[in-house]
Protein backbone atom coordinates (compact mmCIF):
# COMPACT_ATOMS: atom_id res chain seq x y z
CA UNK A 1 -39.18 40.73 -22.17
CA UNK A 2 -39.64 37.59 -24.46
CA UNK A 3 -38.10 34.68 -24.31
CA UNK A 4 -36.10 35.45 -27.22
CA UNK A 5 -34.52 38.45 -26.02
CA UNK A 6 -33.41 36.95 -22.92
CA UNK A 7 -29.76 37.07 -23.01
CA UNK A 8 -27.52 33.92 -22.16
CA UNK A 9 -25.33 33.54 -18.79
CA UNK A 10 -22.34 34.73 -18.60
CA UNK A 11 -19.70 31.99 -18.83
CA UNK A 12 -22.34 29.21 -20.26
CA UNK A 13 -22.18 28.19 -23.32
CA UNK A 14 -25.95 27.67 -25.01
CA UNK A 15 -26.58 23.77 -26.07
CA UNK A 16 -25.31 22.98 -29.36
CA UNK A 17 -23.14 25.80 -28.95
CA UNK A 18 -21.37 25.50 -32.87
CA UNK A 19 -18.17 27.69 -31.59
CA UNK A 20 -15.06 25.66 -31.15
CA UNK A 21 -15.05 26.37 -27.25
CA UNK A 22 -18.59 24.87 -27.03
CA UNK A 23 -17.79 22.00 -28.71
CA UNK A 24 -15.03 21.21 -26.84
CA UNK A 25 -16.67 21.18 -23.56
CA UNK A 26 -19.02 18.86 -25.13
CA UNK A 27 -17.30 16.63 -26.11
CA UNK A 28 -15.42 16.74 -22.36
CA UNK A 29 -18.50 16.65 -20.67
CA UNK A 30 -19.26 13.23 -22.89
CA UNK A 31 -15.76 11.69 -22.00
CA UNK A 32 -17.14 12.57 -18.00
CA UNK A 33 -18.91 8.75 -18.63
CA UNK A 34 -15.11 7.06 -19.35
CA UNK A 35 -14.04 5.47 -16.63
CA UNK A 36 -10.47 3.70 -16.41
CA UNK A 37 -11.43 0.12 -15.43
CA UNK A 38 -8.46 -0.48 -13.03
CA UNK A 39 -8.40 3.42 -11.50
CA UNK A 40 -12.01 3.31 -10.87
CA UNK A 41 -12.66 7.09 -11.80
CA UNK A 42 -12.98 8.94 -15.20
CA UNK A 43 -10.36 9.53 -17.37
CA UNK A 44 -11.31 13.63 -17.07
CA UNK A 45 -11.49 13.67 -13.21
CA UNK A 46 -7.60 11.36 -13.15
CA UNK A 47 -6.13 14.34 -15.40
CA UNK A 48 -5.92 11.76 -18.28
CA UNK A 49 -7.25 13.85 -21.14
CA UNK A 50 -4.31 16.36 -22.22
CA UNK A 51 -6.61 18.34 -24.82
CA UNK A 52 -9.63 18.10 -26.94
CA UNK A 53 -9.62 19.72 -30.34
CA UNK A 54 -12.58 20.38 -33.22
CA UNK A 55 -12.29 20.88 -36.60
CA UNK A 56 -15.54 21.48 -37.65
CA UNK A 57 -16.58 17.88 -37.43
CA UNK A 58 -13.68 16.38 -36.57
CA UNK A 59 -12.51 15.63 -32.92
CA UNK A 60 -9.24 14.60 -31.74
CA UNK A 61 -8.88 13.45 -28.20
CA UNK A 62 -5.73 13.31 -26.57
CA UNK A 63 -5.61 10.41 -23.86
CA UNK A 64 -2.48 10.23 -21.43
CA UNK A 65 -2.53 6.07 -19.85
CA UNK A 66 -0.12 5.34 -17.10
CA UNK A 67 2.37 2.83 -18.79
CA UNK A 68 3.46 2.54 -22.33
CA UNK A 69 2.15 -1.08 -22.39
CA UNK A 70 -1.57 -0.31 -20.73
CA UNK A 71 -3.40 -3.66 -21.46
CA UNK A 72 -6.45 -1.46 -21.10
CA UNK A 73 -5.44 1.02 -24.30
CA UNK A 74 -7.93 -0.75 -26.88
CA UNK A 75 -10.77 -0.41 -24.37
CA UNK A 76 -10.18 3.14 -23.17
CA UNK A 77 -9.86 4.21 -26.83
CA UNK A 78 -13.08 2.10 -27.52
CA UNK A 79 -15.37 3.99 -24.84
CA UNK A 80 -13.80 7.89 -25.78
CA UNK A 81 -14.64 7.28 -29.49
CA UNK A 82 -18.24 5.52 -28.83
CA UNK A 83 -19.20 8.12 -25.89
CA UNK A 84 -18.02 11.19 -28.28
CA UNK A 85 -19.62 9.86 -31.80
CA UNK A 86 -23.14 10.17 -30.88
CA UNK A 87 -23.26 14.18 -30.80
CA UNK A 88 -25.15 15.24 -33.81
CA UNK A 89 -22.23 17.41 -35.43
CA UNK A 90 -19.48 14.61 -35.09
CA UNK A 91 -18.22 13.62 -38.40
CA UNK A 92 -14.89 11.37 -36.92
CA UNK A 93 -13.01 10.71 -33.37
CA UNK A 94 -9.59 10.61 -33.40
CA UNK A 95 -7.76 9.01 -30.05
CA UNK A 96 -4.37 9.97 -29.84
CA UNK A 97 -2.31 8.35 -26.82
CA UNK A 98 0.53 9.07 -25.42
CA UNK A 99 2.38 7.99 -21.96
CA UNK A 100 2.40 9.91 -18.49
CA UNK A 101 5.56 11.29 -17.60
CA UNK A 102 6.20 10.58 -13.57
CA UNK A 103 4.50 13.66 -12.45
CA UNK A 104 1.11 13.04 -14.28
CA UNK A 105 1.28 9.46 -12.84
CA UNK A 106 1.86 10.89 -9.33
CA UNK A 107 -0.81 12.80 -9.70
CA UNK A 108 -2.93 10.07 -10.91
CA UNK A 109 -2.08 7.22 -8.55
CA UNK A 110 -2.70 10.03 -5.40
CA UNK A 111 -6.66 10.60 -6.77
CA UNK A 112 -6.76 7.34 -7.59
CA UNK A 113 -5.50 5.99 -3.65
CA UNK A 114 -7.79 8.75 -2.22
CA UNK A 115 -11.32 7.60 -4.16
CA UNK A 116 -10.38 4.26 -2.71
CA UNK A 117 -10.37 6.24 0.51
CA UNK A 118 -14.06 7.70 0.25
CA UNK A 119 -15.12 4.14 -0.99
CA UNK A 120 -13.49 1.95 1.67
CA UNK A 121 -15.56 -0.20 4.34
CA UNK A 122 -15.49 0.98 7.79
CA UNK A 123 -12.93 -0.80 9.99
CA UNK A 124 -12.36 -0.92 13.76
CA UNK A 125 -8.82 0.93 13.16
CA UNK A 126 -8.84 4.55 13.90
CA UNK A 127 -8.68 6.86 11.76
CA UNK A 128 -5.74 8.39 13.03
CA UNK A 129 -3.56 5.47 13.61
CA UNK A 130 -1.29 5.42 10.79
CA UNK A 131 -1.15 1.87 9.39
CA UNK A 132 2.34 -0.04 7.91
CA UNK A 133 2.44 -3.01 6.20
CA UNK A 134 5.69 -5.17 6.39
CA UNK A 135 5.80 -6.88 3.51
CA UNK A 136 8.43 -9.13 1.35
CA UNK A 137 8.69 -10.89 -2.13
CA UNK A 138 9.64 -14.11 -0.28
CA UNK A 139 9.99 -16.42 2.58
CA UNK A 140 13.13 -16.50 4.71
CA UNK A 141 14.14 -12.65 5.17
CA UNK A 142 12.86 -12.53 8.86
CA UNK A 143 9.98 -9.94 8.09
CA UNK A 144 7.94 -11.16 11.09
CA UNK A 145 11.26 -10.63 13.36
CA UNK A 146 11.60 -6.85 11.91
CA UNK A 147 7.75 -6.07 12.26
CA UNK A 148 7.92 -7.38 15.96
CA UNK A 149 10.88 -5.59 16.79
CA UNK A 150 9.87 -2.97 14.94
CA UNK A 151 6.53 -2.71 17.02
CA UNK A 152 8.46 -2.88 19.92
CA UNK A 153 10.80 -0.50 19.21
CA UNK A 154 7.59 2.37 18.79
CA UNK A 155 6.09 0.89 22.00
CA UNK A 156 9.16 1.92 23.92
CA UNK A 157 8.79 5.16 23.09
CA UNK A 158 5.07 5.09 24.49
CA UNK A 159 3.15 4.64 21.92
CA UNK A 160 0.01 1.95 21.39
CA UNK A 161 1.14 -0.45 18.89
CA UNK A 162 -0.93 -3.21 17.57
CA UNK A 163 0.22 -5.98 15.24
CA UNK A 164 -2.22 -7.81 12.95
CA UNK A 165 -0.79 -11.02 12.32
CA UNK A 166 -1.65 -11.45 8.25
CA UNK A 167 0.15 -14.30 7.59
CA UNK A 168 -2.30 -17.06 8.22
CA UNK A 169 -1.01 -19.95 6.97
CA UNK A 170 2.39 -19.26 8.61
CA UNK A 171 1.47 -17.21 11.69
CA UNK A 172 4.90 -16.80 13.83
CA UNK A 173 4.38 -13.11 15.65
CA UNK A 174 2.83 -14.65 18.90
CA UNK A 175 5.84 -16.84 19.39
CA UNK A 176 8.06 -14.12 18.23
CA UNK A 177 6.77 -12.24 21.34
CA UNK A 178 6.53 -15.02 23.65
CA UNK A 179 2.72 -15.20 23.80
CA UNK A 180 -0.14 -16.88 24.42
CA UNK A 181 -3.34 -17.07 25.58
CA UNK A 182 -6.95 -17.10 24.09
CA UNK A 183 -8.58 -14.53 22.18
CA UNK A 184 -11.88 -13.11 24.47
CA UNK A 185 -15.26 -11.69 23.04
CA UNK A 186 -16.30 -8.52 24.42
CA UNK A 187 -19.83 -7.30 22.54
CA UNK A 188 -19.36 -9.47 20.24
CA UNK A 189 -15.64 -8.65 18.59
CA UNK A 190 -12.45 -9.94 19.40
CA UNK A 191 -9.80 -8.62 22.31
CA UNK A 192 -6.42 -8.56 21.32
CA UNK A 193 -3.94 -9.68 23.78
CA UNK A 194 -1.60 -7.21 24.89
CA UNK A 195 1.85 -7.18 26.14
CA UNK A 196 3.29 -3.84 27.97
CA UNK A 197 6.58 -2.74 26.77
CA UNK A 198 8.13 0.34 28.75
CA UNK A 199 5.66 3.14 29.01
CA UNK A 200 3.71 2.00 25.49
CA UNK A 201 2.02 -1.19 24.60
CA UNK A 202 1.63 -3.98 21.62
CA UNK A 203 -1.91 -5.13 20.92
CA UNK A 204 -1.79 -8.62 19.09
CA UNK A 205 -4.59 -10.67 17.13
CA UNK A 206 -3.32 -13.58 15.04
CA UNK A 207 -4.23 -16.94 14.24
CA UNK A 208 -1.43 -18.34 16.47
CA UNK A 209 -4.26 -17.16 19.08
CA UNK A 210 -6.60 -19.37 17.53
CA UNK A 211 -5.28 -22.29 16.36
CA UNK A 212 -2.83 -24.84 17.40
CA UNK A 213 0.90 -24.37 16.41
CA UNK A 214 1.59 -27.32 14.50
CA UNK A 215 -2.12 -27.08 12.76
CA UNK A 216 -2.04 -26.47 9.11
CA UNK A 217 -4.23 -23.59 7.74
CA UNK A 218 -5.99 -25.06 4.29
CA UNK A 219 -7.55 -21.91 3.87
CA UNK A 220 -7.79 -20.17 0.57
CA UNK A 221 -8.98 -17.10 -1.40
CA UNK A 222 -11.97 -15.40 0.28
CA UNK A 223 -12.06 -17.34 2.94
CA UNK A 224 -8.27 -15.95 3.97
CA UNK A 225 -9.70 -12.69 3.28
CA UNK A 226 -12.48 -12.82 5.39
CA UNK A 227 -10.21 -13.94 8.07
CA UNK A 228 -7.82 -10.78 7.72
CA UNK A 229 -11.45 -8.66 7.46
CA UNK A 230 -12.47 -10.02 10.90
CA UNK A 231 -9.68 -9.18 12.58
CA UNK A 232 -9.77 -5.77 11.23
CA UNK A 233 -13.65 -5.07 11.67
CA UNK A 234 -14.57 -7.12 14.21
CA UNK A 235 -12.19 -6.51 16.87
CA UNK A 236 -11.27 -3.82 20.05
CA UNK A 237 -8.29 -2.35 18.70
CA UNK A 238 -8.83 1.11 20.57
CA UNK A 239 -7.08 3.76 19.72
CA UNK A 240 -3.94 3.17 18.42
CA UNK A 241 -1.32 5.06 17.07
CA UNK A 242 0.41 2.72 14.61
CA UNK A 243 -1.00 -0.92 13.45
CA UNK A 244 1.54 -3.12 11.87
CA UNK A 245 0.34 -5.87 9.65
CA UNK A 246 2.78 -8.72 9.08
CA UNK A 247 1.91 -9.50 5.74
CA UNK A 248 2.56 -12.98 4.01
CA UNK A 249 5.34 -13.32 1.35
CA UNK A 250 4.04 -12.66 -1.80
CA UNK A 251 1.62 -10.97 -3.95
CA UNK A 252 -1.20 -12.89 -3.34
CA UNK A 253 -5.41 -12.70 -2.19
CA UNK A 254 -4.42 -10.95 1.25
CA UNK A 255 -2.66 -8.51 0.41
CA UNK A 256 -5.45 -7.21 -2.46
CA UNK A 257 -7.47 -7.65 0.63
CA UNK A 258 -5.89 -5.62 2.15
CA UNK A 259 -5.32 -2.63 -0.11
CA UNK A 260 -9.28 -2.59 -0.73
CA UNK A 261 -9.98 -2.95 3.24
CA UNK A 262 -7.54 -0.26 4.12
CA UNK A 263 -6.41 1.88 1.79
CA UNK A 264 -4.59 4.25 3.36
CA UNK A 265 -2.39 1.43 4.07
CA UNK A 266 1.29 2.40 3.55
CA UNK A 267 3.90 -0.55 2.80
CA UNK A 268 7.69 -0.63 4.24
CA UNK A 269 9.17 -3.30 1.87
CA UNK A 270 11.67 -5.80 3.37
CA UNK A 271 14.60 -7.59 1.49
CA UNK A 272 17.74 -9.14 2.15
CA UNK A 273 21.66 -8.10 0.38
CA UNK A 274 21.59 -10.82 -2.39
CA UNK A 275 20.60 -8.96 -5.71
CA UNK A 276 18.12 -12.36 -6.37
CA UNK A 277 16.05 -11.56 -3.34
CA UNK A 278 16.01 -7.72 -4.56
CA UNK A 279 14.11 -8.85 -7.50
CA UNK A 280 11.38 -10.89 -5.84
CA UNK A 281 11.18 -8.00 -2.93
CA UNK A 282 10.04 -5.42 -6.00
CA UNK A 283 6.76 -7.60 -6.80
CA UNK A 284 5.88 -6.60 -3.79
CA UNK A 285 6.26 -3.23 -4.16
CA UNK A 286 4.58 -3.51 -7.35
CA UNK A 287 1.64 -5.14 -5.83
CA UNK A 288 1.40 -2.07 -3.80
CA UNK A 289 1.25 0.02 -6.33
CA UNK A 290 -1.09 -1.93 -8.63
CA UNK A 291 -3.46 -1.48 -5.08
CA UNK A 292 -2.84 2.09 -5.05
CA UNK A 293 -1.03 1.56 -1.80
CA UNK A 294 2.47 3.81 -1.30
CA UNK A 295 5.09 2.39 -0.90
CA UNK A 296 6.73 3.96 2.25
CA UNK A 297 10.24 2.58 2.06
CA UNK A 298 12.69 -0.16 2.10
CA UNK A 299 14.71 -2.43 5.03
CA UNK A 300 17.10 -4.17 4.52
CA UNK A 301 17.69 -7.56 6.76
CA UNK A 302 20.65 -9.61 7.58
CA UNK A 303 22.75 -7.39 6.31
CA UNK A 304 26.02 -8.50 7.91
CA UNK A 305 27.67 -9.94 10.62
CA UNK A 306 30.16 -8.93 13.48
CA UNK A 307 31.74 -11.62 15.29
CA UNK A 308 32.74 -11.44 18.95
CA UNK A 309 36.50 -10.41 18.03
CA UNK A 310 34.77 -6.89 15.96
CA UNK A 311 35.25 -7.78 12.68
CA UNK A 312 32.14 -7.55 10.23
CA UNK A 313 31.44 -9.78 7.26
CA UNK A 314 28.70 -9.36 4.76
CA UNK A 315 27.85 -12.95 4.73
CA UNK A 316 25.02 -12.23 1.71
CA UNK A 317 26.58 -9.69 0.15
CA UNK A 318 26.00 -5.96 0.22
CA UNK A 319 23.88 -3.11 -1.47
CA UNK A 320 20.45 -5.38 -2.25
CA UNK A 321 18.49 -2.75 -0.04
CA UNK A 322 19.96 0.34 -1.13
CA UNK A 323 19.24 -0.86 -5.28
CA UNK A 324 15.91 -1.63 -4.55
CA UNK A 325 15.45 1.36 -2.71
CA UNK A 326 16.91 3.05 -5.91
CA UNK A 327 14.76 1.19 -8.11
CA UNK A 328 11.65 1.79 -6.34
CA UNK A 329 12.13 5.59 -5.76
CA UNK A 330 11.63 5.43 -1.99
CA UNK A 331 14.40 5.70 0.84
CA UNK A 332 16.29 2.94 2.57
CA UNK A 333 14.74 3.54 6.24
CA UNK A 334 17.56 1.30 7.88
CA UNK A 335 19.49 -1.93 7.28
CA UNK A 336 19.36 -4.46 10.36
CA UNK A 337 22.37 -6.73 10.96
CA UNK A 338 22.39 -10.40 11.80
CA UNK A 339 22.68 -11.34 15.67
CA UNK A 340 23.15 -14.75 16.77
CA UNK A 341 21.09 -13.68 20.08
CA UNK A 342 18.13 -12.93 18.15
CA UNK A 343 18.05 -16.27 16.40
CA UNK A 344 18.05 -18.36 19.71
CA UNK A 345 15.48 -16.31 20.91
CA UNK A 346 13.04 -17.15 18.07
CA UNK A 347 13.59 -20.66 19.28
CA UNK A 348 12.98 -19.90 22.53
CA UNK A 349 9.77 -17.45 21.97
CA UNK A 350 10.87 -14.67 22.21
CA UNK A 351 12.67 -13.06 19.30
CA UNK A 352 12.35 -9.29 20.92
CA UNK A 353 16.54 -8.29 21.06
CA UNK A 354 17.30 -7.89 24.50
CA UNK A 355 18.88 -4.30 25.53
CA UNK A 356 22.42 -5.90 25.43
CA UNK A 357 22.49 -6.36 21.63
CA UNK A 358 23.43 -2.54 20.50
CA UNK A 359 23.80 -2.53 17.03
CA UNK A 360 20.37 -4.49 16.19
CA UNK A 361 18.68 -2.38 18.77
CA UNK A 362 20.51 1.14 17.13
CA UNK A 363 19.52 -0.54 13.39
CA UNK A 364 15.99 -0.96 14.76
CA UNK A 365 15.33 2.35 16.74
CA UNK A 366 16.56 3.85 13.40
CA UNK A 367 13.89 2.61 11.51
CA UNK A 368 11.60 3.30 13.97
CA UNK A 369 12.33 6.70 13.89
CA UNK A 370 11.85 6.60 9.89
CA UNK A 371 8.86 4.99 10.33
CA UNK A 372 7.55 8.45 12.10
CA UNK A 373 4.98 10.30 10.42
CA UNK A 374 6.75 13.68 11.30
CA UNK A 375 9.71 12.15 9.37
CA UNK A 376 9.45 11.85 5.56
CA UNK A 377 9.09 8.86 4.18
CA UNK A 378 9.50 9.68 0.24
CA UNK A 379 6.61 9.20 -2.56
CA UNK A 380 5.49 5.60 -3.42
């Protein structure tokens, strides 16, 4: 049989194929070399292309961007009309754009957090030890105290815990705990010092191990990141079923760190009642996001106060948790109360409620229970 005669595959279109259909995969197989700067994969592969049409020579792509206000519209249009305009039959490229409604971005932001997945460093954290970051927009709201008790909380139910102390300039967690001690070497990578609680155990590396107390950290950018990447490569965490990392307040070098480190890191969000520290809690959120990171839920600190004789005041107000919670799409996981107890032990080292405060302990094992994997913890 010659050449000629030989009929085409089934199903493939023959280059330069003039029919409408051809063209159209063309010009999709062209927009395969877009890639969305800040998503890191191609604008076919994220689901952002909602249709290609050809009229004769005429193309007119239809591009879906995350947000209204994408600061990377001009560029995206940019690459779809100069990748598309060099087939021979193009006469024009239109780009039409339009916004994702929540599903498409769902959708986007879930193959976007799992190529940062396949393209993440190794670490010395297991792969099956689910990872929670405690973060907060600001200072002050006691999110070392709720990641310690929170840790604790999982480790009396017999689990291995460890807690990576992130904030180095203002490490607290090994005073929180009442320890101390020095970090040992074993082949090379750091020990973490543990403490038993119950039938489970917390594993702890932080620069409280490492430095004095009343030393000040004048650390910045990479070098704070290479710090956090130390302690989470070059260290015997062993197998652990949950790793908390006490993150510092705000939206700053670590915590990008941190979302390109570990990416399958999931955040729990920590604010206080007043609507003012609401607000500065939902940067961090957003910082999450922007990382690709979910977002796994919200606590809520402080959030009143019973005095000896039973009667409860909300001495900051009430509701900041649940309207953030609101606001971010993502459940409340608990609200934690104030306890004078709790504060004295912080001063004392040792900020770990003891059994006889109820209603912290109740707040707490609540949120550890949220915090399990078997219970769900809404999309972020």
């Amino acid at each position: 049989m010659s050449p000629a005669s030989v009929p085409a595959s089934d199903g493939v279109e023959p280059a330069g194929d003039p029919t409408s259909a051809g063209r159209e995969a063309e010009v999709r197989d062209r927009l395969r070399a877009v890639v969305d700067p800040e998503l890191g994969d191609t604008i076919v592969d994220l689901g952002m292309v909602r249709g290609v049409a050809v009229d004769s020579g005429d193309v007119t792509v239809d591009v879906a961007l995350t947000i209204a206000a994408c600061p990377l519209r001009a560029q995206i249009e940019r690459d779809v009309v100069n990748h598309v305009t060099p087939l021979e039959w193009v006469r024009s490229v239109k780009v039409r754009v339009a916004t994702m409604d929540p599903d498409e971005r769902a959708a986007v932001m879930a193959r976007a957090r799992w190529k940062a997945r396949e393209d993440a460093p190794e670490t010395a954290v297991a792969a099956r030890t689910r990872v929670l970051a405690v973060a907060s927009g600001k200072g002050g709201v006691g999110k070392s105290s709720v990641t310690v008790n929170l840790a604790v909380a999982l480790a009396a139910r017999g689990l291995a815990v460890g807690i990576l102390d992130a904030d180095i300039w203002g490490f607290s967690v090994p005073r929180l705990l009442g320890m101390d001690g020095d970090v040992e070497a074993r082949a090379g990578k750091m020990v973490p010092l543990e403490r038993a609680i119950g039938p489970g155990t917390v594993r702890v590396l932080s620069m409280g191990f490492l430095a004095d107390e009343e030393q000040a950290i004048m650390w910045r950018g990479l070098v704070l990141n290479r710090a956090v990447q130390q302690f989470l490569q070059d260290a015997h965490w062993g197998d652990l079923d949950y790793l908390l990392v006490d993150l510092p307040p705000g939206t700053g070098d670590i915590q990008m760190g941190l979302a390109r480190l570990l990416p399958r890191t999931e955040l729990l969000v920590v604010t206080t009642p007043p609507v003012a520290a609401q607000k500065v809690a939902a940067r961090a959120a957003d910082m999450a996001r922007r990382g690709y990171l979910r977002v796994a839920g919200v606590i809520e600190n402080m959030s009143d106060f019973t005095c000896e004789h039973g009667t409860t005041y909300a001495l900051f107000g009430t509701g900041g948790g649940r309207r953030l919670a609101e606001t971010l799409g993502v459940p409340l996981v608990g609200t934690i109360p104030i306890h004078p107890e709790l504060a004295s032990g912080g001063d004392a080292a040792g900020a770990v409620a003891p059994a006889s405060v109820s209603d912290f302990n109740d707040a707490v094992r609540t949120v550890s229970r949220a915090a399990n994997p078997e219970v769900p913890a809404g999309e972020g």
